[in-house]
N, C-alpha and C. Protein backbone atom coordinates (compact mmCIF):
# COMPACT_ATOMS: atom_id res chain seq x y z
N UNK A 1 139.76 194.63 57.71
CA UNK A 1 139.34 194.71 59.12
C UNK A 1 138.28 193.63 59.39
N UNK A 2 138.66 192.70 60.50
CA UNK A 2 138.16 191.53 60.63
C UNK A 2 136.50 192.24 61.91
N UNK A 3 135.84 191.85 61.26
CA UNK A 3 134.19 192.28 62.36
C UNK A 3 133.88 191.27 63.21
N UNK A 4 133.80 190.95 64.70
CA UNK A 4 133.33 190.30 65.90
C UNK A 4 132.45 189.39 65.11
N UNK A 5 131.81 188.32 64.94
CA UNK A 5 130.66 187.59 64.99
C UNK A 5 129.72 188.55 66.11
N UNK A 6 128.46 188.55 65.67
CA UNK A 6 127.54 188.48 66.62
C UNK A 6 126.60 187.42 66.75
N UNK A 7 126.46 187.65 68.15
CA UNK A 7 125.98 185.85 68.77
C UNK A 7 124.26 185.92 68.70
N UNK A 8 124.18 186.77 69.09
CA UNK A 8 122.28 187.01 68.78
C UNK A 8 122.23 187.93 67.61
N UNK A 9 121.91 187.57 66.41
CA UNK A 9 121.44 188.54 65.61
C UNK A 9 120.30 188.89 65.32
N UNK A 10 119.76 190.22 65.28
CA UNK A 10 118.39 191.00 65.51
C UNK A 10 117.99 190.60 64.07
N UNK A 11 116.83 190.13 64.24
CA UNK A 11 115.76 190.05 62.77
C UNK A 11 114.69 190.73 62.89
N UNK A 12 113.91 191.39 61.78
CA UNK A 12 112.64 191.61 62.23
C UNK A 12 111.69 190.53 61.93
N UNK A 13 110.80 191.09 62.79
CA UNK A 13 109.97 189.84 63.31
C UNK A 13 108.61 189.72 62.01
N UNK A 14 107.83 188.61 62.15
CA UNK A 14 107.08 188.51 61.08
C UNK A 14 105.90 189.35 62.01
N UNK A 15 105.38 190.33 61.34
CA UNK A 15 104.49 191.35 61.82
C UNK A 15 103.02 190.73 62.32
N UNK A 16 102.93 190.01 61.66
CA UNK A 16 101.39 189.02 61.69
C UNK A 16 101.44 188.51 63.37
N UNK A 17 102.82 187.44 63.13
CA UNK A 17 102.95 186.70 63.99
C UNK A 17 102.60 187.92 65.18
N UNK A 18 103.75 188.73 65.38
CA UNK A 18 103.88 189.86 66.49
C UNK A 18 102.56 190.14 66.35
N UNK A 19 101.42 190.95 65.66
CA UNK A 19 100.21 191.44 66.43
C UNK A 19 99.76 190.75 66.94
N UNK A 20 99.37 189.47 66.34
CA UNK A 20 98.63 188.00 67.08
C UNK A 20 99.56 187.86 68.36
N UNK A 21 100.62 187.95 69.20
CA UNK A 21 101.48 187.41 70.11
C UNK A 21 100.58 188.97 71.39
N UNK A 22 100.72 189.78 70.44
CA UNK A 22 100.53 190.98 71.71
C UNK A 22 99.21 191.06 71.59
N UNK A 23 98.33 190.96 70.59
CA UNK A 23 96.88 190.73 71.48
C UNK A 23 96.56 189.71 71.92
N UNK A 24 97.16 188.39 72.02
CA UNK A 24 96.85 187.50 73.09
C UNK A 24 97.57 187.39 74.11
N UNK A 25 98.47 188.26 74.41
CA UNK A 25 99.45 188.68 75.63
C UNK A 25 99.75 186.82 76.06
N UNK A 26 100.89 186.55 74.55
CA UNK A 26 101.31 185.30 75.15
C UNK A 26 102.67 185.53 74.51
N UNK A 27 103.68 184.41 75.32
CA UNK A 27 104.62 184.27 74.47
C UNK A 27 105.44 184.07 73.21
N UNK A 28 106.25 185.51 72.91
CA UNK A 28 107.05 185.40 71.69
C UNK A 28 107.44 184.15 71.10
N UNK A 29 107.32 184.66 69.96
CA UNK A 29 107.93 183.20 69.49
C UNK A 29 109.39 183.09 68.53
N UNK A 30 110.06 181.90 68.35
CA UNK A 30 111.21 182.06 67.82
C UNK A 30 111.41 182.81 66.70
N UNK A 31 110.28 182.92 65.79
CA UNK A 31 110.03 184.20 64.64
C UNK A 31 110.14 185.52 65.23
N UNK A 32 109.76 185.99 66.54
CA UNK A 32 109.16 187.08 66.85
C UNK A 32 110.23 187.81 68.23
N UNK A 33 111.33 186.78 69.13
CA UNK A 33 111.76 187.55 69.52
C UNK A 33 113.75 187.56 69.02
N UNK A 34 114.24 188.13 69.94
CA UNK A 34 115.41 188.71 69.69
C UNK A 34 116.65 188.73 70.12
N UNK A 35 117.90 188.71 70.44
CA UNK A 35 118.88 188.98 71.40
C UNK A 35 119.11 188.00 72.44
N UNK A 36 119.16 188.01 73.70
CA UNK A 36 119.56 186.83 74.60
C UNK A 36 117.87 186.22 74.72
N UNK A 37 116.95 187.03 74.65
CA UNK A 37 115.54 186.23 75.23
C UNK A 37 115.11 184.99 73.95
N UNK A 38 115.58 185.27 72.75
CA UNK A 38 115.53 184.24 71.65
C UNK A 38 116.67 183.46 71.69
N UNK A 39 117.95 183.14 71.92
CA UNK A 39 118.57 182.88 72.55
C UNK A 39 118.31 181.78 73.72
N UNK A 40 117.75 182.69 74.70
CA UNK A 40 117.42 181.21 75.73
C UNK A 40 116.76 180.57 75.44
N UNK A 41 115.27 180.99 74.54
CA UNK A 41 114.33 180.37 74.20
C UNK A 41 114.74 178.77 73.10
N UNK A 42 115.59 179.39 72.66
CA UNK A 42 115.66 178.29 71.21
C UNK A 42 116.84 177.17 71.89
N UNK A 43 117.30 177.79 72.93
CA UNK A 43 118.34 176.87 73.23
C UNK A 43 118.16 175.10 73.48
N UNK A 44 117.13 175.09 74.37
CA UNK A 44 116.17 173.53 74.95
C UNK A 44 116.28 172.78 73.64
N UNK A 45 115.50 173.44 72.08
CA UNK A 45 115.32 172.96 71.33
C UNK A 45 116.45 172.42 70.75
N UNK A 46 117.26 173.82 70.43
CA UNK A 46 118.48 173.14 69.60
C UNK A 46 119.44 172.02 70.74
N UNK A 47 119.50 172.16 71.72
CA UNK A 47 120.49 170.86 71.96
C UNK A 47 119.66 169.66 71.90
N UNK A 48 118.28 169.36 71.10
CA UNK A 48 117.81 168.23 70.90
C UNK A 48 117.63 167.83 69.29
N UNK A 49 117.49 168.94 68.82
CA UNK A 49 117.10 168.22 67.30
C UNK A 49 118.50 169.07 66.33
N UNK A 50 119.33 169.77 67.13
CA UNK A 50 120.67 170.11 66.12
C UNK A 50 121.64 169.31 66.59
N UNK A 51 121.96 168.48 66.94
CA UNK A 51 122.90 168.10 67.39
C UNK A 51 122.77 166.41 66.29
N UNK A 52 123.65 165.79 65.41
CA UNK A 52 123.90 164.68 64.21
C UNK A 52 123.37 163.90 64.90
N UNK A 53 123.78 163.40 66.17
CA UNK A 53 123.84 162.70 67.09
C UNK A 53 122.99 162.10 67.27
N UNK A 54 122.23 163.23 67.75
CA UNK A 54 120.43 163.46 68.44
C UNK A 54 119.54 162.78 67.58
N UNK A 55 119.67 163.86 66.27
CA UNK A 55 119.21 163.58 64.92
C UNK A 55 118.74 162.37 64.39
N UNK A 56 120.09 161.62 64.56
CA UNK A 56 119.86 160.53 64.20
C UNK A 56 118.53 159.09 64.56
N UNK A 57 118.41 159.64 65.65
CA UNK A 57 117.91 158.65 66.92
C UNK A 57 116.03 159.12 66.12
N UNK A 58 116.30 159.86 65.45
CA UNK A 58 114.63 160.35 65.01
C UNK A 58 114.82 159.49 63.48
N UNK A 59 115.40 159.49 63.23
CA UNK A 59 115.68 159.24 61.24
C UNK A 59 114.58 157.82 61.22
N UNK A 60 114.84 157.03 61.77
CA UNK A 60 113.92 155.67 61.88
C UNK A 60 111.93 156.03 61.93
N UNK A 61 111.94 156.84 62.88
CA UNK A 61 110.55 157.28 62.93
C UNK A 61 109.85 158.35 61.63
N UNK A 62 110.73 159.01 61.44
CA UNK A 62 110.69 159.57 59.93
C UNK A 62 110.81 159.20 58.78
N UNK A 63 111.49 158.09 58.59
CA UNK A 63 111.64 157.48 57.48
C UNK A 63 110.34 156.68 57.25
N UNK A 64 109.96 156.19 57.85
CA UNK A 64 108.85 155.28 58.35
C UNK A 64 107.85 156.36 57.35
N UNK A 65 107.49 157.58 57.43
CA UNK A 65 106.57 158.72 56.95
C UNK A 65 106.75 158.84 55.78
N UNK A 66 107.90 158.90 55.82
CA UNK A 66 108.60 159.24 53.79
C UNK A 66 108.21 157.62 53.25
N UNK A 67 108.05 156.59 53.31
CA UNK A 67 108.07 155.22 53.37
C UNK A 67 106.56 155.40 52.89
N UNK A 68 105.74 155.59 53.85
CA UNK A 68 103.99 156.05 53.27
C UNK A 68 103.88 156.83 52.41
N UNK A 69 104.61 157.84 52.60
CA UNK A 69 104.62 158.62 50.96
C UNK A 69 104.63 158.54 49.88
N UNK A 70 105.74 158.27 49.99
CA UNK A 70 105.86 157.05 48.60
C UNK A 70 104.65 156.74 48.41
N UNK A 71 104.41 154.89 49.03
CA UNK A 71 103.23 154.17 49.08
C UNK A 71 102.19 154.56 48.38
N UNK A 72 101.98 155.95 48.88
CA UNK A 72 101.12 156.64 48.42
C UNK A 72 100.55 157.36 47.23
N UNK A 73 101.84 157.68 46.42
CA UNK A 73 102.03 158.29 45.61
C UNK A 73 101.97 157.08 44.56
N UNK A 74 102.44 156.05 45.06
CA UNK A 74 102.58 154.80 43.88
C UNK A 74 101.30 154.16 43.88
N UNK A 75 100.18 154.26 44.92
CA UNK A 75 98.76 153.79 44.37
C UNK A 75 97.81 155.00 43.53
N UNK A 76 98.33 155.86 43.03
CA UNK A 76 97.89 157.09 42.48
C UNK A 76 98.11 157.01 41.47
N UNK A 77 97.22 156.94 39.96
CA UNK A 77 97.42 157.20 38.85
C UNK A 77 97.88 158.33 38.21
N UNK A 78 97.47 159.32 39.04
CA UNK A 78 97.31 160.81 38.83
C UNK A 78 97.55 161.68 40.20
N UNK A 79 97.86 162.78 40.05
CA UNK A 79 97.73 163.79 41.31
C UNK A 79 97.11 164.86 40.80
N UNK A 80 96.21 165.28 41.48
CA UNK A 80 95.50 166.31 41.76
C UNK A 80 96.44 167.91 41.91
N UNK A 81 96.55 167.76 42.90
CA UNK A 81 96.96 169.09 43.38
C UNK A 81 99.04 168.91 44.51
N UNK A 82 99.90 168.87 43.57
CA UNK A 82 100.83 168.22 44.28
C UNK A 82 101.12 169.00 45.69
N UNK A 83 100.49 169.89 45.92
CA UNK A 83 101.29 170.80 47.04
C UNK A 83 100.53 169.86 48.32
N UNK A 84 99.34 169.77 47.80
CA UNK A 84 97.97 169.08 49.27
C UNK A 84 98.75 168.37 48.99
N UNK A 85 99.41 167.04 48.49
CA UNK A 85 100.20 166.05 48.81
C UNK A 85 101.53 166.30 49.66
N UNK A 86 102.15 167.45 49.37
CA UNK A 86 103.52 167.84 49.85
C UNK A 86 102.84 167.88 51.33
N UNK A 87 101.62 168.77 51.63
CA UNK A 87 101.25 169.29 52.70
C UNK A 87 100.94 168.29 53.74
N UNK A 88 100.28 167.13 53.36
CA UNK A 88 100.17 165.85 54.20
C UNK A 88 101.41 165.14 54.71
N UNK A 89 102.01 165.17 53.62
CA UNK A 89 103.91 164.42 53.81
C UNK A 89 104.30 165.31 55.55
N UNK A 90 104.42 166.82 55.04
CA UNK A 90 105.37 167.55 56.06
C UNK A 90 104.60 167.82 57.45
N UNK A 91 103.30 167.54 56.90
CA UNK A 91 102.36 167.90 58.39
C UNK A 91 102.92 166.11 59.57
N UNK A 92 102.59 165.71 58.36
CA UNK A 92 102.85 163.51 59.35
C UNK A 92 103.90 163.84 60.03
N UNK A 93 105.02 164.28 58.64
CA UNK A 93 106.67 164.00 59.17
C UNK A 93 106.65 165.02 60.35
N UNK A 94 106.79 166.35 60.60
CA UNK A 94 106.81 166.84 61.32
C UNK A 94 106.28 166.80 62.91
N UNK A 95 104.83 165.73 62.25
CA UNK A 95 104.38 165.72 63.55
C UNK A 95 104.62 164.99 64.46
N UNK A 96 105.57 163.77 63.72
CA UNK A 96 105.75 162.72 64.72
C UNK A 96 107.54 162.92 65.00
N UNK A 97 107.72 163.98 65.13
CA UNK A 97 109.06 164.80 65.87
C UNK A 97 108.67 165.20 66.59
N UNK A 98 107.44 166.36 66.76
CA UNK A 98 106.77 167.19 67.62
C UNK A 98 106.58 166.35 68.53
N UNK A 99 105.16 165.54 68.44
CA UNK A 99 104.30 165.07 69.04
C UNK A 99 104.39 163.08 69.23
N UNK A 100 105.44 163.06 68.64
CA UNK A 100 105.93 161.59 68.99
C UNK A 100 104.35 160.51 68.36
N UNK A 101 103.98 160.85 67.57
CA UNK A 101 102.52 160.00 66.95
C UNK A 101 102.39 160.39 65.54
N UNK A 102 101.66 159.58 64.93
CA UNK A 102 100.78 159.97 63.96
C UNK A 102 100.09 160.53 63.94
N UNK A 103 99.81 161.54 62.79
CA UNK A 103 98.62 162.28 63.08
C UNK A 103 97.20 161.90 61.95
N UNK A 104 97.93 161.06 61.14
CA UNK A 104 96.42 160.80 60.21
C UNK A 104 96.63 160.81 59.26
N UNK A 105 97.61 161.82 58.39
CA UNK A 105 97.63 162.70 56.92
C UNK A 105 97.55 161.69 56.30
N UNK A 106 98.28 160.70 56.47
CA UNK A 106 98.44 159.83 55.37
C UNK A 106 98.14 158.22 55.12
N UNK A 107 96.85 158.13 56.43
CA UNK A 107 96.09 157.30 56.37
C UNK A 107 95.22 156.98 55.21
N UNK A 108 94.84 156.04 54.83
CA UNK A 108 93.59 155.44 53.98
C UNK A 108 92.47 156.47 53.63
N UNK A 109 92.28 156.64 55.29
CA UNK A 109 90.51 157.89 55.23
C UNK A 109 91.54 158.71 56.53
N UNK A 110 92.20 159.33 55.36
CA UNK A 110 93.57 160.52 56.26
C UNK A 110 92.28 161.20 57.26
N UNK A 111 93.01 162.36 58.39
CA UNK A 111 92.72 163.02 59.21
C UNK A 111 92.27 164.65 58.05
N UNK A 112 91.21 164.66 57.98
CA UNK A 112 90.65 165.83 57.17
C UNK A 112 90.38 167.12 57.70
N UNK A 113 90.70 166.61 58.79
CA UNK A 113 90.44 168.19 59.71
C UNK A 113 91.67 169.15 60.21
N UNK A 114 92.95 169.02 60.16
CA UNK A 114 93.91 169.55 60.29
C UNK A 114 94.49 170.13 59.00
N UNK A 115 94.29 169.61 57.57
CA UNK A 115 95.23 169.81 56.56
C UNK A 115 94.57 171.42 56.23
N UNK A 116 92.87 172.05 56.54
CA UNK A 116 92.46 173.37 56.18
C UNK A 116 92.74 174.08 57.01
N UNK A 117 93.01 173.66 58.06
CA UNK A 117 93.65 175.05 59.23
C UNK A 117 95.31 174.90 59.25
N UNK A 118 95.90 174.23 58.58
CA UNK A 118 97.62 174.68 58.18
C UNK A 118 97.45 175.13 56.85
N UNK A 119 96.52 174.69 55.77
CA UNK A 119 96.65 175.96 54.72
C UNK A 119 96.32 177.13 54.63
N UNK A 120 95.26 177.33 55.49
CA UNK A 120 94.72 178.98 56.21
C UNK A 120 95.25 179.79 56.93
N UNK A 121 96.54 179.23 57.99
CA UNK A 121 97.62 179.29 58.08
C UNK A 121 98.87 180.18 57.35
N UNK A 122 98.95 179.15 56.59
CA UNK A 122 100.02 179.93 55.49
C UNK A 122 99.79 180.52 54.60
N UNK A 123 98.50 180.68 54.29
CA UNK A 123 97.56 181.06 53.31
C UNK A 123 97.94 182.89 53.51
N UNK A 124 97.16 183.20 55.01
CA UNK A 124 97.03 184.23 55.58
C UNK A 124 98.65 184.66 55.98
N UNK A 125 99.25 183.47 56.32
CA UNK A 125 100.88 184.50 56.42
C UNK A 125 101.28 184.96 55.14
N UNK A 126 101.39 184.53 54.31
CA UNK A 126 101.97 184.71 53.01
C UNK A 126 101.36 185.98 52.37
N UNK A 127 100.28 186.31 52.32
CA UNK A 127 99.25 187.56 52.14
C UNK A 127 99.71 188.49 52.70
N UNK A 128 100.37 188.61 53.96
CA UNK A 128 100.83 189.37 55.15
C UNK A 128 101.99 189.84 54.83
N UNK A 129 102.85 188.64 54.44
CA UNK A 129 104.12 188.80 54.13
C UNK A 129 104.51 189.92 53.21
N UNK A 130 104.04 189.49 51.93
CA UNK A 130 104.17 190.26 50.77
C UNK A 130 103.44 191.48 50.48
N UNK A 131 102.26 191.49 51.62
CA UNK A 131 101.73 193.16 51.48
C UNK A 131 101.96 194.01 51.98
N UNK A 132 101.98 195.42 50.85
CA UNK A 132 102.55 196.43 51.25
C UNK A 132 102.30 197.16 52.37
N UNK A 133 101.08 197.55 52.76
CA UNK A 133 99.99 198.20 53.77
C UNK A 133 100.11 196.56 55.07
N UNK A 134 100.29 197.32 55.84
CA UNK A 134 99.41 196.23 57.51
C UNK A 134 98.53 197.17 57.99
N UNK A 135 97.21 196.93 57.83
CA UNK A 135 96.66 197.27 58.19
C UNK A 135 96.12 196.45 59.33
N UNK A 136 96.40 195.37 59.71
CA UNK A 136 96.29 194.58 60.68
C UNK A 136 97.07 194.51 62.01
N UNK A 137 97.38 195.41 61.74
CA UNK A 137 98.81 195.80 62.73
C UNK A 137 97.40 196.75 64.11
N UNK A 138 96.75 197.33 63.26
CA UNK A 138 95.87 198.48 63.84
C UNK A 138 94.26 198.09 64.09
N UNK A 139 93.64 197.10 63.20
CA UNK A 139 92.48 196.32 62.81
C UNK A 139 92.41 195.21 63.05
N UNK A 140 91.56 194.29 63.35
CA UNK A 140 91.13 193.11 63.25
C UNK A 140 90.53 192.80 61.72
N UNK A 141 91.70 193.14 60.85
CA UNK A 141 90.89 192.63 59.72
C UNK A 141 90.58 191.41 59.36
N UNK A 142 89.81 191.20 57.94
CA UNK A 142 89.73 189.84 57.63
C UNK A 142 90.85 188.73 57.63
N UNK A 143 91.99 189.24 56.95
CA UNK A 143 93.10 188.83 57.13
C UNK A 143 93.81 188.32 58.57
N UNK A 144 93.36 188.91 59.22
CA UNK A 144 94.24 189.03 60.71
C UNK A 144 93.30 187.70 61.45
N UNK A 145 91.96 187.95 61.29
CA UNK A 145 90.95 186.82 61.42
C UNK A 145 91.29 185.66 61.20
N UNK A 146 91.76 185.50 59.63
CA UNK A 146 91.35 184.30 59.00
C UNK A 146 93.05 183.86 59.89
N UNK A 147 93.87 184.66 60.27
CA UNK A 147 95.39 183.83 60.74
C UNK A 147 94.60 183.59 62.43
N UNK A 148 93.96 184.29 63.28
CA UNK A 148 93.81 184.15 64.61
C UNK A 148 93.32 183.01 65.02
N UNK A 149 92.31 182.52 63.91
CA UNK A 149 91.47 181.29 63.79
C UNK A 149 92.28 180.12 64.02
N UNK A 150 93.09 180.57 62.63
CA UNK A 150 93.82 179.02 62.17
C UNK A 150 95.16 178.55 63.42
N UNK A 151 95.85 180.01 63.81
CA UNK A 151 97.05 180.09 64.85
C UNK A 151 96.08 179.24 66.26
N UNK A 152 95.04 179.88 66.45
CA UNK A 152 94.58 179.20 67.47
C UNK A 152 93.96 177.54 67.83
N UNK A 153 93.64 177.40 66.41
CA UNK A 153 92.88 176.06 66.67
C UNK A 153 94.42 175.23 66.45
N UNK A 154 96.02 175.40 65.64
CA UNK A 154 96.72 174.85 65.83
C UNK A 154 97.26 174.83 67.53
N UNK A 155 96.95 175.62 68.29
CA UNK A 155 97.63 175.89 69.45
C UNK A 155 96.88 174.56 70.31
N UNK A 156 95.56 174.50 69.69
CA UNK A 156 94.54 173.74 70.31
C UNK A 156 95.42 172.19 70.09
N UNK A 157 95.78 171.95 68.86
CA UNK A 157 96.16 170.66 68.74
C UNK A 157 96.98 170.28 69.28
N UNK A 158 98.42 171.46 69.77
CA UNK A 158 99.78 171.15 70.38
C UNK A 158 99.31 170.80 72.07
N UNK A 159 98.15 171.72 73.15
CA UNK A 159 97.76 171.61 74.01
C UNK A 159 97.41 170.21 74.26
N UNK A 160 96.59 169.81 73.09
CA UNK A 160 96.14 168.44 73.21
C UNK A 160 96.98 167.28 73.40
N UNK A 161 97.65 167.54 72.82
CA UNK A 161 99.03 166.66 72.82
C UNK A 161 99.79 166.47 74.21
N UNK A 162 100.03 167.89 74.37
CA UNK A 162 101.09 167.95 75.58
C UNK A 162 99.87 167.20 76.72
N UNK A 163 99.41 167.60 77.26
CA UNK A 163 98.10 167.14 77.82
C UNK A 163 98.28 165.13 77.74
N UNK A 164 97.86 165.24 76.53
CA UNK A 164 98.34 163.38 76.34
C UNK A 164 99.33 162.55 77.04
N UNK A 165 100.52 163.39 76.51
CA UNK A 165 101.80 163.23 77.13
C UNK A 165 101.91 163.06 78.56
N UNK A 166 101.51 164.42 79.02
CA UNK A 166 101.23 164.15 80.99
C UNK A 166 100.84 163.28 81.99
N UNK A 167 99.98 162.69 80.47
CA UNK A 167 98.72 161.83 81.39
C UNK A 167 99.22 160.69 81.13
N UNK A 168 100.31 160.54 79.88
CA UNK A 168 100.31 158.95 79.64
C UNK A 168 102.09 158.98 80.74
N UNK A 169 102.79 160.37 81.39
CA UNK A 169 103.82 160.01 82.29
C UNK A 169 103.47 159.65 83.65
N UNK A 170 102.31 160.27 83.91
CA UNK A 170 101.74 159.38 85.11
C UNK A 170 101.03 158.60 85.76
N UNK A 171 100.63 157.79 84.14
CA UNK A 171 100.07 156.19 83.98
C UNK A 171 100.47 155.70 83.27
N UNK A 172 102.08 155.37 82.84
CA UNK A 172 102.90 154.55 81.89
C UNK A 172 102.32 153.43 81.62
N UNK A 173 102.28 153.06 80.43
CA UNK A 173 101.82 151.32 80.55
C UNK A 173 103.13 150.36 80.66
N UNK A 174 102.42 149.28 80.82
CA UNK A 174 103.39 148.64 81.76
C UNK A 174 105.23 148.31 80.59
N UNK A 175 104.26 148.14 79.27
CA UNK A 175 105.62 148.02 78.05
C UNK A 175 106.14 148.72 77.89
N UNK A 176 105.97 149.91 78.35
CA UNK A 176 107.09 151.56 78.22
C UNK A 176 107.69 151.45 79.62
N UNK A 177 108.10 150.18 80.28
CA UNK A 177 108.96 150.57 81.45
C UNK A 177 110.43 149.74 81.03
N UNK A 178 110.40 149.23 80.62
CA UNK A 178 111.85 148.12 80.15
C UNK A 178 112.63 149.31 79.62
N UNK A 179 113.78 149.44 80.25
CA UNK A 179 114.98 150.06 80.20
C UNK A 179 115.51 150.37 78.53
N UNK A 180 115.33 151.27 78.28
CA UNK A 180 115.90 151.34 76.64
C UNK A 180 115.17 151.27 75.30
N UNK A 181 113.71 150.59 75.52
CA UNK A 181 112.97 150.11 74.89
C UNK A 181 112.24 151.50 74.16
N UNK A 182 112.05 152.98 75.02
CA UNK A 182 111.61 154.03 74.62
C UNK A 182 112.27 155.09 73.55
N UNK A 183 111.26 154.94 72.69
CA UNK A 183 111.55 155.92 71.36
C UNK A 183 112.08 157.13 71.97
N UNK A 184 112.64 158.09 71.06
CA UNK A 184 113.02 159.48 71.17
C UNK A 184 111.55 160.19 71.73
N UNK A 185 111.51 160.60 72.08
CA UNK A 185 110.40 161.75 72.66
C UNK A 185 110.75 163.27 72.40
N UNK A 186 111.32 163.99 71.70
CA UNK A 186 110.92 165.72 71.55
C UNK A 186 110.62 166.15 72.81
N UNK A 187 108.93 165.74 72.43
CA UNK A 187 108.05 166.60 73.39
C UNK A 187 108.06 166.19 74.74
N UNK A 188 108.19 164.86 75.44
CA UNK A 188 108.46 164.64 76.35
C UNK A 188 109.68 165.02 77.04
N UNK A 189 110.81 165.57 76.42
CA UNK A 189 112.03 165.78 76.63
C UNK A 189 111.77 167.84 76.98
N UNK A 190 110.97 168.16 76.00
CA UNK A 190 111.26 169.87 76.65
C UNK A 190 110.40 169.70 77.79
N UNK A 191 109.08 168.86 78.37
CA UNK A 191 108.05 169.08 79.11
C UNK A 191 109.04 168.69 80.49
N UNK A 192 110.11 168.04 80.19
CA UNK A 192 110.92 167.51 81.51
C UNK A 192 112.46 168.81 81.74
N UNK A 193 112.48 169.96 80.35
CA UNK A 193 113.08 170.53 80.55
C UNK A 193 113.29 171.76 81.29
N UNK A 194 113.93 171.94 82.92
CA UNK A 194 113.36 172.94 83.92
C UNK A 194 114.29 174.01 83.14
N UNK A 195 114.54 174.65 81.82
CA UNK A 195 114.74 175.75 81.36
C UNK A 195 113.27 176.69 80.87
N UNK A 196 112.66 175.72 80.80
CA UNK A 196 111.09 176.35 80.07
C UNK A 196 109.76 175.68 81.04
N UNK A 197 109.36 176.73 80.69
CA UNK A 197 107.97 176.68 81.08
C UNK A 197 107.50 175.92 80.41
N UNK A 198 105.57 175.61 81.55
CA UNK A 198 104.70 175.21 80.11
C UNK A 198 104.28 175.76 78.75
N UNK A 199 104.25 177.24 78.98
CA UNK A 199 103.60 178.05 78.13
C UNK A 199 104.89 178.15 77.26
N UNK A 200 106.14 178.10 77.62
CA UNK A 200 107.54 178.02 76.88
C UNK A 200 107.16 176.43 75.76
N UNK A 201 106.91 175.83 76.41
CA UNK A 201 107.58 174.44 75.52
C UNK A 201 106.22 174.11 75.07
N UNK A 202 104.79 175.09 75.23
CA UNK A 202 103.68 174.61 73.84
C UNK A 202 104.16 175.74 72.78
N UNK A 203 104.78 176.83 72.98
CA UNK A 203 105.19 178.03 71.94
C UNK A 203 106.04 177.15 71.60
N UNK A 204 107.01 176.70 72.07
CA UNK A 204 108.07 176.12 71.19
C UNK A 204 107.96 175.14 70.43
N UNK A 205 107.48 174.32 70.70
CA UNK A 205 106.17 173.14 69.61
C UNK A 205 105.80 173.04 68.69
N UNK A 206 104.99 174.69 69.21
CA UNK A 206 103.63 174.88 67.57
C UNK A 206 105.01 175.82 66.88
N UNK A 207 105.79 176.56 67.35
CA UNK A 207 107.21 177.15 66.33
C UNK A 207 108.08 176.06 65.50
N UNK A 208 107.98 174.79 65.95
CA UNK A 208 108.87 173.81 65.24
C UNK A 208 107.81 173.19 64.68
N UNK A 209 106.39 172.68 64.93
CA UNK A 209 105.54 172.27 63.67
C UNK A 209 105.45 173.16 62.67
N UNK A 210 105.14 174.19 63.13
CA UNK A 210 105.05 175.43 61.82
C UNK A 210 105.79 175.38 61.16
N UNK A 211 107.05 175.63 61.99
CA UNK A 211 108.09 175.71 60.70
C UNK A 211 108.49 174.20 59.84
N UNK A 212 108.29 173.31 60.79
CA UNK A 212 108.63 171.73 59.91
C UNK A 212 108.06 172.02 58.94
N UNK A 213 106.67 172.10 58.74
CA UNK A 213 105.35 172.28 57.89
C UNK A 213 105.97 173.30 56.84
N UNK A 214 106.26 173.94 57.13
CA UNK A 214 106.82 175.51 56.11
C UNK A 214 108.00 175.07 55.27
N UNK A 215 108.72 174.33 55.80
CA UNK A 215 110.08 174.03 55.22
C UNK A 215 110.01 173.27 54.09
């Protein structure tokens, strides 16, 4: 007996994420909701970065990241700690999908202030994940803290961004007007997408850095 596909399939949600979403009475996120409302939500995204096509048109700006990596790895006698290396790689790569820029990681005198609030981050999900008791579900515990901090000051960085973006569409410089000449944009592409909101397409953002970062 052959079973229907189902088109939205129900997951449960990462619990962390969900308390943090309902005490800041903001929008679910692709971890957290369900059925047609996850569904519409993810849709904007996926017809931009699932599609080979699409894909492709990013591979140049990414490669470019993996390219420093390397670089990087080959002026190094030694490594320290390989994951903080992994962690700089996926924060760059990711970010310049997101956010169409560099973000630092893997500069000379890298950006030092982003790499402790994505390991505090995952630090605190992962703790969450695997423990038995939530007591955070009910408490502001330490735990729940140390994720509200880190969830928020990333929210801070995606704001910043989008913000950038706005300001640089309605004072283009004059070399971003020649027909064709403009990179892929992500983020400029959901901010022009009338399926989502604003508050839609910074959730959807910091859900695809996170997860770039995670992957």
């Amino acid at each position: 007996m052959c079973m229907e596909p189902i088109k939205n399939p129900f997951r449960p949600p990462l619990e962390l994420f969900d308390t943090y979403f309902k005490r800041n009475n903001s929008h679910g996120s692709i971890g957290t909701l369900n059925g047609e409302e996850w569904a519409a939500f993810r849709k904007p995204a996926q017809d931009q970065i699932l599609k080979p096509t699409i894909v492709a048109n990013y591979v140049p700006l990414i490669n470019n990241v993996a390219d420093d990596f390397v670089l990087n790895l080959k002026k190094k006698s030694h490594i320290d700690n390989c994951l903080d290396e992994f962690y700089k790689y996926t924060t760059e790569s990711i970010g310049m999908l997101c956010f169409n820029k560099r973000l630092g990681c893997l500069d000379e005198n890298p950006n030092v202030n982003i790499m402790p609030i994505i390991k505090q981050f995952f630090r605190a999900l992962g703790a969450s994940t695997f423990s038995k008791l939530r007591p955070f579900k009910y408490l502001r515990t330490p735990l729940y803290r140390e994720f509200e901090t880190a969830a928020n000051e990333l929210q801070k960085l995606v704001l910043a961004n989008i913000e950038q973006r706005k300001l640089e569409d309605k004072n283009p410089r004059a070399d971003d007007s020649s027909p064709g000449t403009e990179e892929p944009n992500l983020l400029k592409t959901l901010l022009n997408d009338p399926r989502l909101t604003s508050e839609q397409t910074s959730r959807l953002i910091q859900d695809l850095f996170n997860g770039g970062v995670d992957s």
